[in-house]
PDB file of N, CA and C in Angstrom:
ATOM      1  N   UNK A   1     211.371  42.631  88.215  1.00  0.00           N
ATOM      2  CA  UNK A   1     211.558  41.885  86.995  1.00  0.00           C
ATOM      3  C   UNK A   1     210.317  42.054  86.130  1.00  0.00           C
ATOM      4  N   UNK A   2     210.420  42.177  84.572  1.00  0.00           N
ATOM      5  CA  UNK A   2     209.543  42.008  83.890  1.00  0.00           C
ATOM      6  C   UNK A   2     209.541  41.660  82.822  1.00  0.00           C
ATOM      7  N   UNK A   3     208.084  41.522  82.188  1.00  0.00           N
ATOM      8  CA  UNK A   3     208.485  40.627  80.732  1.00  0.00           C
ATOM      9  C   UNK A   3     209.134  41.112  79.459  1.00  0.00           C
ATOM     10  N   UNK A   4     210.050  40.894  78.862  1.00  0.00           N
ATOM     11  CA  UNK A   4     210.523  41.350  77.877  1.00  0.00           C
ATOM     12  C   UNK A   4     209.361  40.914  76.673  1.00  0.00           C
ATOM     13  N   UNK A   5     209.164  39.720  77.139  1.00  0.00           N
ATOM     14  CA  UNK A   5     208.163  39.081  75.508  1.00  0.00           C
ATOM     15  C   UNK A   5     208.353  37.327  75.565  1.00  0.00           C
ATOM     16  N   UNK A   6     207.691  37.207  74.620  1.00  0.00           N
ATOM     17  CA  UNK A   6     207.414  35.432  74.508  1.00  0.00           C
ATOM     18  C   UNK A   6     207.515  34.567  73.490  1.00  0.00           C
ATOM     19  N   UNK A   7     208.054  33.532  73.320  1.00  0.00           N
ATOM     20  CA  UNK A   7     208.610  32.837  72.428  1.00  0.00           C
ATOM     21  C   UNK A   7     207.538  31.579  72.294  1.00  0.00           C
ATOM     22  N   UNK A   8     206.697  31.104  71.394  1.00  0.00           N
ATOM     23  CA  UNK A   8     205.968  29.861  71.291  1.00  0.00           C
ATOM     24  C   UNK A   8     205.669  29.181  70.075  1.00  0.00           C
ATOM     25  N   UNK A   9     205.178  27.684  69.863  1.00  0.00           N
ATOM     26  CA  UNK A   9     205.060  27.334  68.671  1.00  0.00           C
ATOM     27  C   UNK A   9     205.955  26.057  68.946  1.00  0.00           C
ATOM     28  N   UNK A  10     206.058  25.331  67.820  1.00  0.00           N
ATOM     29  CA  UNK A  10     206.211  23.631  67.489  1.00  0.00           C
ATOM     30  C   UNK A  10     207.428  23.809  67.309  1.00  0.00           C
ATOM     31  N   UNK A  11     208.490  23.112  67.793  1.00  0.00           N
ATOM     32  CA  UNK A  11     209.962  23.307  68.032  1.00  0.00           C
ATOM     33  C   UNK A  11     210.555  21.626  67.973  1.00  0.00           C
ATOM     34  N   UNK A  12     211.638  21.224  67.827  1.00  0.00           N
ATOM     35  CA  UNK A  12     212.561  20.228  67.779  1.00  0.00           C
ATOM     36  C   UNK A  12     213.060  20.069  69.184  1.00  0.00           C
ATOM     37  N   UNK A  13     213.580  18.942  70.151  1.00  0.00           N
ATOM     38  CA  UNK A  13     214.049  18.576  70.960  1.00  0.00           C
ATOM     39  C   UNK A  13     215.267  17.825  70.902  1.00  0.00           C
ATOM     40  N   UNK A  14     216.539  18.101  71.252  1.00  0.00           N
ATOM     41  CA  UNK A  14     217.615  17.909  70.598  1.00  0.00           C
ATOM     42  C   UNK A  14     218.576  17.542  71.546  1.00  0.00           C
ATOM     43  N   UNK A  15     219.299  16.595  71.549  1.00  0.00           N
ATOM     44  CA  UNK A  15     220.376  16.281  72.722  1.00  0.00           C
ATOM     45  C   UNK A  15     221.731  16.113  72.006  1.00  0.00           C
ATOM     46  N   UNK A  16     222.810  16.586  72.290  1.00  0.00           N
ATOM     47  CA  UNK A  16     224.057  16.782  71.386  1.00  0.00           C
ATOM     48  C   UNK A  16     223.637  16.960  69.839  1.00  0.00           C
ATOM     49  N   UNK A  17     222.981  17.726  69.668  1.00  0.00           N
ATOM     50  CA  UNK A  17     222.782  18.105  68.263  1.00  0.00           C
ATOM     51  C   UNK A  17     221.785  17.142  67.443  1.00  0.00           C
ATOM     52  N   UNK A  18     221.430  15.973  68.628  1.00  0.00           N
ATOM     53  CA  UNK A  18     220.644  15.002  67.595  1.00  0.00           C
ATOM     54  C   UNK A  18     218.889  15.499  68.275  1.00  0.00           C
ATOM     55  N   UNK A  19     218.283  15.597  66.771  1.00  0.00           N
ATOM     56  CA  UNK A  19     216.656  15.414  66.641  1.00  0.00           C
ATOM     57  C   UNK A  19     216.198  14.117  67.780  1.00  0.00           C
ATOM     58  N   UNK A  20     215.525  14.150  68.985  1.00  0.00           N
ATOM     59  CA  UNK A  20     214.604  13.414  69.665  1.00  0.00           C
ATOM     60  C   UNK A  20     212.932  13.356  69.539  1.00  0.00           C
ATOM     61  N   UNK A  21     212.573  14.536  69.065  1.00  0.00           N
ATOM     62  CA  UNK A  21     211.085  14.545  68.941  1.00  0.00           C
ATOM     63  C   UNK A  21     210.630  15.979  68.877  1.00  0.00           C
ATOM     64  N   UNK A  22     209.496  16.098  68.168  1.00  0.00           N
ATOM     65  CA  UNK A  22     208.828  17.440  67.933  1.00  0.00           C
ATOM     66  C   UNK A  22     208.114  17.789  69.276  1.00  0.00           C
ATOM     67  N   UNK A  23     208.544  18.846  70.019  1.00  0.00           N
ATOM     68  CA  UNK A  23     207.555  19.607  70.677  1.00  0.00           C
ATOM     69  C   UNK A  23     206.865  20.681  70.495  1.00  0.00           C
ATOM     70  N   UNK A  24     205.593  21.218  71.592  1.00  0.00           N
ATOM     71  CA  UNK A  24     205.231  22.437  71.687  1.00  0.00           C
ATOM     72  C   UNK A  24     205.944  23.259  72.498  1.00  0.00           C
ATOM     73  N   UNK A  25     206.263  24.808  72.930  1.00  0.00           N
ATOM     74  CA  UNK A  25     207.489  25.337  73.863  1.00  0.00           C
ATOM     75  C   UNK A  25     206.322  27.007  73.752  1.00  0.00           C
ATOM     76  N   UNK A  26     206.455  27.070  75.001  1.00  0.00           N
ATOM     77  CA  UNK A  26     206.161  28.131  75.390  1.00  0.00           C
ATOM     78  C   UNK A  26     207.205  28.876  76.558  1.00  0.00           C
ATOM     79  N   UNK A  27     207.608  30.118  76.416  1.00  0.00           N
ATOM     80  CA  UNK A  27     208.762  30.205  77.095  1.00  0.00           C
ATOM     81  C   UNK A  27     208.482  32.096  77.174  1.00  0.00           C
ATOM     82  N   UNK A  28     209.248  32.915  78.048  1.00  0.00           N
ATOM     83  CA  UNK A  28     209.032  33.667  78.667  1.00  0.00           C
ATOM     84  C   UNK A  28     210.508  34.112  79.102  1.00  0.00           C
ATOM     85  N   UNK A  29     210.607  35.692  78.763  1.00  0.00           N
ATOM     86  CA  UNK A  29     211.846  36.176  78.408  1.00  0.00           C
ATOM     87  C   UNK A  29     211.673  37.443  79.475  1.00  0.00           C
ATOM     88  N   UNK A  30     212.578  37.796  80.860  1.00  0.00           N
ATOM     89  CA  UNK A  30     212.182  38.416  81.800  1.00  0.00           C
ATOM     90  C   UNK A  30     213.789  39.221  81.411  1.00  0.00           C
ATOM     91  N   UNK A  31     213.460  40.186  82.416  1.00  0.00           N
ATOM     92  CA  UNK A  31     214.491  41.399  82.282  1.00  0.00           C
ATOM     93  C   UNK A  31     214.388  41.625  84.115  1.00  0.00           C
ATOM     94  N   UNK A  32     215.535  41.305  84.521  1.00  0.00           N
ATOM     95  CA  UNK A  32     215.919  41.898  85.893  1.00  0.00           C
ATOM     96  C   UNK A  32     216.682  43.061  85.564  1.00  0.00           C
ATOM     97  N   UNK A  33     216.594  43.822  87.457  1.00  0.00           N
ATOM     98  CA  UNK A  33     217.958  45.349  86.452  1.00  0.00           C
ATOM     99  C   UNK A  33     219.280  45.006  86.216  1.00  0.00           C
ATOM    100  N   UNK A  34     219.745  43.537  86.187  1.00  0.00           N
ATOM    101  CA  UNK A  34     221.315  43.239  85.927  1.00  0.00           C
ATOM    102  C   UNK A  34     220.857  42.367  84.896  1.00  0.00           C
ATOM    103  N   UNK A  35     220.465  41.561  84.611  1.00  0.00           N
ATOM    104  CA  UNK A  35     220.415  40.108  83.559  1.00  0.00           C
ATOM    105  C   UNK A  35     218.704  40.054  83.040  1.00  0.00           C
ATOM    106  N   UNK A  36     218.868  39.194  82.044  1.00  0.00           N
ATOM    107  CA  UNK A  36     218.024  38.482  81.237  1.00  0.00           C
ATOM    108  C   UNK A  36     217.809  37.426  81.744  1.00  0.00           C
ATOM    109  N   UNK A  37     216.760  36.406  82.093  1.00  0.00           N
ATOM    110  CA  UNK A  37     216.589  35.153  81.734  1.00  0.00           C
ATOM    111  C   UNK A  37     215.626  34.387  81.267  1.00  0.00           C
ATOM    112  N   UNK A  38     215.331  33.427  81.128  1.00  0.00           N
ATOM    113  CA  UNK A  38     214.197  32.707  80.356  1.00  0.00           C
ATOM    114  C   UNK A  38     213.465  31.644  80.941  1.00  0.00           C
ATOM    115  N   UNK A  39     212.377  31.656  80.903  1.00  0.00           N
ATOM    116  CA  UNK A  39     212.076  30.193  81.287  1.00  0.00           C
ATOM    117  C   UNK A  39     210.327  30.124  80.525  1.00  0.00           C
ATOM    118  N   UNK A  40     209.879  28.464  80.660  1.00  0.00           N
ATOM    119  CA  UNK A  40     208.582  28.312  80.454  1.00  0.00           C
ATOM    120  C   UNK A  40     208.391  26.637  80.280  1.00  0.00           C
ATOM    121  N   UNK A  41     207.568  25.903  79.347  1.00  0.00           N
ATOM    122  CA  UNK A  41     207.049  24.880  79.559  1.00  0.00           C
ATOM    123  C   UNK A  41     206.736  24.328  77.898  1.00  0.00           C
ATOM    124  N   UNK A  42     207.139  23.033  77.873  1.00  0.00           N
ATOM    125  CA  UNK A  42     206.869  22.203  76.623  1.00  0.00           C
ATOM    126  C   UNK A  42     206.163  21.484  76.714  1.00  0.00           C
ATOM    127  N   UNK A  43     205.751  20.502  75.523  1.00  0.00           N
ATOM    128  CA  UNK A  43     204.621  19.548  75.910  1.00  0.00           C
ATOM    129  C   UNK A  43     205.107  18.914  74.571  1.00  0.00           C
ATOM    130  N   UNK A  44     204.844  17.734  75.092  1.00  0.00           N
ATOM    131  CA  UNK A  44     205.304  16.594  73.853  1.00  0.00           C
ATOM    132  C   UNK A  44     205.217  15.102  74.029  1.00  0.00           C
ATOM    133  N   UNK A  45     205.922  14.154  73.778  1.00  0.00           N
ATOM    134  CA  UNK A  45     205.887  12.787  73.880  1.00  0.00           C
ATOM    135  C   UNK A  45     206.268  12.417  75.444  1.00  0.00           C
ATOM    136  N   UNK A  46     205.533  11.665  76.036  1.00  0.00           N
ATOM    137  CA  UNK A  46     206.374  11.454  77.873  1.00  0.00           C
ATOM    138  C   UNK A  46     207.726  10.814  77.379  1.00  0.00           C
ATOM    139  N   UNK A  47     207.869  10.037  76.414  1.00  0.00           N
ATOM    140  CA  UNK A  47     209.147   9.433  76.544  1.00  0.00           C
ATOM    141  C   UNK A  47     210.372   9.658  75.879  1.00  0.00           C
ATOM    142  N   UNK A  48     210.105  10.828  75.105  1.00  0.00           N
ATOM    143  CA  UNK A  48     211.095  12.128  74.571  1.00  0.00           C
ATOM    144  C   UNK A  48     211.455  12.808  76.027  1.00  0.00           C
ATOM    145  N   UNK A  49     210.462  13.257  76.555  1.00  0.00           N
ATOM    146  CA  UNK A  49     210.767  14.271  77.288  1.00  0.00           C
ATOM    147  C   UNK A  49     211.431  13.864  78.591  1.00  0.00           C
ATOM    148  N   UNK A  50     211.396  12.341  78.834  1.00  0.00           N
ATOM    149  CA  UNK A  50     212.044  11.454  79.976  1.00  0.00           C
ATOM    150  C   UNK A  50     213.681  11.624  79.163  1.00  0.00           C
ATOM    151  N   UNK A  51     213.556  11.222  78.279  1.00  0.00           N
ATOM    152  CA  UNK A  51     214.706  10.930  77.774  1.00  0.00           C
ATOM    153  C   UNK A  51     215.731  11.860  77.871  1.00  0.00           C
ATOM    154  N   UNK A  52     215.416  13.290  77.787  1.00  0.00           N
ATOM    155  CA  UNK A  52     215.912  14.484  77.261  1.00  0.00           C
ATOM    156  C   UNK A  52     216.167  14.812  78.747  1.00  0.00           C
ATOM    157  N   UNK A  53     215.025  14.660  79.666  1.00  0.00           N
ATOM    158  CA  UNK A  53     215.348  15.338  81.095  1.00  0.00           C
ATOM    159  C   UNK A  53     216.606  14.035  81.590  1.00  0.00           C
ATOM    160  N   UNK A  54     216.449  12.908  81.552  1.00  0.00           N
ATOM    161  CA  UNK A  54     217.561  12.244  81.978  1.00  0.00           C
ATOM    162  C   UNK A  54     219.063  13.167  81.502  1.00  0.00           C
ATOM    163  N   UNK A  55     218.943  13.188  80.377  1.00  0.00           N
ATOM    164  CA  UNK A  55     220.096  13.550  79.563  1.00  0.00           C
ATOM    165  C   UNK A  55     220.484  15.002  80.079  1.00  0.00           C
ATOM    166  N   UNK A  56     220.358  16.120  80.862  1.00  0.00           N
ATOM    167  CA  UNK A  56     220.520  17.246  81.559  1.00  0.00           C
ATOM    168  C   UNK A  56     220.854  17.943  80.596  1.00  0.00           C
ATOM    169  N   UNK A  57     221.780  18.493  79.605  1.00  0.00           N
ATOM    170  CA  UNK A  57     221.670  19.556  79.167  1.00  0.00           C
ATOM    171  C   UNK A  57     220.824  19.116  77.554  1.00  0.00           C
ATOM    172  N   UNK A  58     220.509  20.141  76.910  1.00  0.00           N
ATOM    173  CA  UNK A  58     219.384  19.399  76.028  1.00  0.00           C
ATOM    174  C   UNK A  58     219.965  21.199  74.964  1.00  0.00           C
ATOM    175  N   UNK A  59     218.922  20.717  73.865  1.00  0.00           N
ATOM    176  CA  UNK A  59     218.507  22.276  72.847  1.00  0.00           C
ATOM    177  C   UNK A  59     217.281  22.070  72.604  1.00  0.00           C
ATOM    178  N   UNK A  60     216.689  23.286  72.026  1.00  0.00           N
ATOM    179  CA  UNK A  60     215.474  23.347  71.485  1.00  0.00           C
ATOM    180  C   UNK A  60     215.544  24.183  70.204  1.00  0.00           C
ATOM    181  N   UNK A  61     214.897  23.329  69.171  1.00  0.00           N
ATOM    182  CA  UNK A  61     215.123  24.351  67.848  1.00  0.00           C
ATOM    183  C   UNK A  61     214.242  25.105  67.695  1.00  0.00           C
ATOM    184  N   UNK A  62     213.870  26.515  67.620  1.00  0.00           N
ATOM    185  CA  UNK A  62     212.852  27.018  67.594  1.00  0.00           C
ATOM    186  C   UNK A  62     212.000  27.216  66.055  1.00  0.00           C
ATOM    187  N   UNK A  63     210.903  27.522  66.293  1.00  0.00           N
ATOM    188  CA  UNK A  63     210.051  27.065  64.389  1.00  0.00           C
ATOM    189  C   UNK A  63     211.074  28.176  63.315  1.00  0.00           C
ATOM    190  N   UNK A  64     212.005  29.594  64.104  1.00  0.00           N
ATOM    191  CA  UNK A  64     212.494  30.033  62.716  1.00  0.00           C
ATOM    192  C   UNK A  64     213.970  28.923  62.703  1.00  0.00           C
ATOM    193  N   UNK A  65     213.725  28.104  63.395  1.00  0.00           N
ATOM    194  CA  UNK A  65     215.110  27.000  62.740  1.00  0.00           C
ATOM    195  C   UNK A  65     216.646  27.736  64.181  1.00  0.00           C
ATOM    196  N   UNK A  66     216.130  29.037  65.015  1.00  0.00           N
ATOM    197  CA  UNK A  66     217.961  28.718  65.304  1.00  0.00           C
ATOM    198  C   UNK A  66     217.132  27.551  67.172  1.00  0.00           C
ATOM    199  N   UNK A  67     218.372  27.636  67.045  1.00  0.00           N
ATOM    200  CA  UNK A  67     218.716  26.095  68.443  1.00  0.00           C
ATOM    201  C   UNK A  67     219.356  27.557  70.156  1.00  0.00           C
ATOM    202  N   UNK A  68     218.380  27.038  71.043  1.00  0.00           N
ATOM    203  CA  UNK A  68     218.807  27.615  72.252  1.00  0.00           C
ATOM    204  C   UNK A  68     218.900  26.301  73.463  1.00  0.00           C
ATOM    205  N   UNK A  69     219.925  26.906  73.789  1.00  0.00           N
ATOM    206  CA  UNK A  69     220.152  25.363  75.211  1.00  0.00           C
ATOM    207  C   UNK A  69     218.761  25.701  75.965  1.00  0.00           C
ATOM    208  N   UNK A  70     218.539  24.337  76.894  1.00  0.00           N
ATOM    209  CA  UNK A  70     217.679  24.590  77.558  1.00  0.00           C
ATOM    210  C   UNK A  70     218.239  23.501  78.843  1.00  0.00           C
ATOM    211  N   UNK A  71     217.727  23.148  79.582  1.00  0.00           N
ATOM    212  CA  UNK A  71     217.573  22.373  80.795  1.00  0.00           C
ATOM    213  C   UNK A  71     215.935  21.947  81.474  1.00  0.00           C
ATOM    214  N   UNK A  72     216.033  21.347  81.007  1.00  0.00           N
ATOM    215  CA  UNK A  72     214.454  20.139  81.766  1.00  0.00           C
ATOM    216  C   UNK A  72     214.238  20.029  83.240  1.00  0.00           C
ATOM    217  N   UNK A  73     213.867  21.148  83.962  1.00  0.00           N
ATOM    218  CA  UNK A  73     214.007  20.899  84.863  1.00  0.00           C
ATOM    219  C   UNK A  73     212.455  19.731  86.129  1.00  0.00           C
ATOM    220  N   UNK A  74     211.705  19.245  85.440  1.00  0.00           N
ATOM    221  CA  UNK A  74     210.904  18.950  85.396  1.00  0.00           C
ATOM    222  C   UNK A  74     209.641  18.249  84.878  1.00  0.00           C
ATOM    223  N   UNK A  75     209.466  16.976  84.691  1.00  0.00           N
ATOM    224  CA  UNK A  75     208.750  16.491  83.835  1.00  0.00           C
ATOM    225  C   UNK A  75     207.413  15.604  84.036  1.00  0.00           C
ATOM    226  N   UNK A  76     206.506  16.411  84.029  1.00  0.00           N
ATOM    227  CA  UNK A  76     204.924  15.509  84.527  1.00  0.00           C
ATOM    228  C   UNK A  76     203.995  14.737  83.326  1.00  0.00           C
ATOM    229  N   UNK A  77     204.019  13.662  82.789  1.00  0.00           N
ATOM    230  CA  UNK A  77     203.477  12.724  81.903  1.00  0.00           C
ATOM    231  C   UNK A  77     204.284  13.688  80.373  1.00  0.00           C
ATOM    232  N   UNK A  78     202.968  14.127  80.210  1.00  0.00           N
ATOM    233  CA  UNK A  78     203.714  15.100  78.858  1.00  0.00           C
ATOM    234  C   UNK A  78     204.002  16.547  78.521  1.00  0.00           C
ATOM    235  N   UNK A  79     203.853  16.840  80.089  1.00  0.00           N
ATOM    236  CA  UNK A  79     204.263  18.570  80.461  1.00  0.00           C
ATOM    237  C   UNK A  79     206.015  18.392  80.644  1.00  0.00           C
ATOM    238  N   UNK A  80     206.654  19.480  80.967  1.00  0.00           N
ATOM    239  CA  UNK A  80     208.036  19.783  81.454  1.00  0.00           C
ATOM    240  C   UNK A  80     208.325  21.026  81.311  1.00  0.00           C
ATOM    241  N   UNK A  81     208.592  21.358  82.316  1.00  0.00           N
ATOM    242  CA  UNK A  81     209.460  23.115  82.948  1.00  0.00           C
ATOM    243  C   UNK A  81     210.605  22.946  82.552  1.00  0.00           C
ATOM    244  N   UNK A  82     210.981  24.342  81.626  1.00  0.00           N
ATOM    245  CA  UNK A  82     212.290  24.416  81.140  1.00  0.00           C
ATOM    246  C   UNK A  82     213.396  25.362  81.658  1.00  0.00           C
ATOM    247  N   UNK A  83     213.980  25.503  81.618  1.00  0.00           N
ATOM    248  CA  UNK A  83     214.944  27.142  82.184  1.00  0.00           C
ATOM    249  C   UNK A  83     215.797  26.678  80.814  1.00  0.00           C
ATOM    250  N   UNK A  84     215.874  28.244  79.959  1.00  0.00           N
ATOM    251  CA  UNK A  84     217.044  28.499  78.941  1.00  0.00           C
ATOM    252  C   UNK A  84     218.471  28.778  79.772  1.00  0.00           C
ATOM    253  N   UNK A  85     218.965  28.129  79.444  1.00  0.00           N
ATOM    254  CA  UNK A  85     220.674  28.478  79.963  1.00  0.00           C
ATOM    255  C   UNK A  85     221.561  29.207  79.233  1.00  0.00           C
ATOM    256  N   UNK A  86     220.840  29.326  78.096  1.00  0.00           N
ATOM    257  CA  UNK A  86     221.399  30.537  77.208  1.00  0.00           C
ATOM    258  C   UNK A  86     221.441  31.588  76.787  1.00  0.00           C
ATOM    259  N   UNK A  87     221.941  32.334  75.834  1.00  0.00           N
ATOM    260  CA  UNK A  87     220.900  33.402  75.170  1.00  0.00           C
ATOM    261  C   UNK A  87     219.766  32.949  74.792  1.00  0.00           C
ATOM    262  N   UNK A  88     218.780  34.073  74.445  1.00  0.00           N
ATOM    263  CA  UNK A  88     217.475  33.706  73.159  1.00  0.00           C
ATOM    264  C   UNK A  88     217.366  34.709  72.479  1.00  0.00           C
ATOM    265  N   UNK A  89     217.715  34.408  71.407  1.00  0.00           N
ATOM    266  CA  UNK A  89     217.572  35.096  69.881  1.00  0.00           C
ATOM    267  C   UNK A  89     216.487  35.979  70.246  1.00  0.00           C
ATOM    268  N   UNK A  90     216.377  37.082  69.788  1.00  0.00           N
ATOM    269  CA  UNK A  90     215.590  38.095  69.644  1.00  0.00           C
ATOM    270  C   UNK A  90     215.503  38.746  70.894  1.00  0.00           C
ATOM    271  N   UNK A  91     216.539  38.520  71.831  1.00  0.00           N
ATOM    272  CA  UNK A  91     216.115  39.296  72.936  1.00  0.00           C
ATOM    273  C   UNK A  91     217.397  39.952  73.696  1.00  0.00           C
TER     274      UNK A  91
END
């Protein structure tokens, strides 16, 4: 597996389409020889990011504005591990 490239910068946190809070998102775009996938780490409010990980499936808007699902799999004060469950634009 290897890196395709990296996605970062001040992003929106979003649960059914609704705005919860501004984060930071750093994320990481890998290439196996069958699939794509994504993953990396946000940082933001602890009680956005409680909120959002309760809530299991989530989005993230990225700073050029489009929205990729994500999943919270993890949340330490104001850190949290993400896995994209989706596509990601540009890749």
């Amino acid at each position: 597996m290897h890196v395709l490239g990296h996605l970062n910068g001040k992003g929106i946190l979003m649960v059914n389409g609704t705005a919860k809070g501004e984060v930071s998102y750093d994320i990481s775009v890998f290439q196996s020889a069958s699939s794509k996938s994504a993953s990396g780490s946000l940082q933001g409010d602890m009680d956005v990011l409680f909120e959002v990980f309760t809530a299991g499936k989530s989005q993230l808007r990225l700073r050029d504005g489009q929205v990729i699902d994500i999943i919270l799999s993890e949340v330490t004060g104001e850190d949290a591990t993400i896995k994209v469950s989706g596509p990601v634009p540009g890749f």
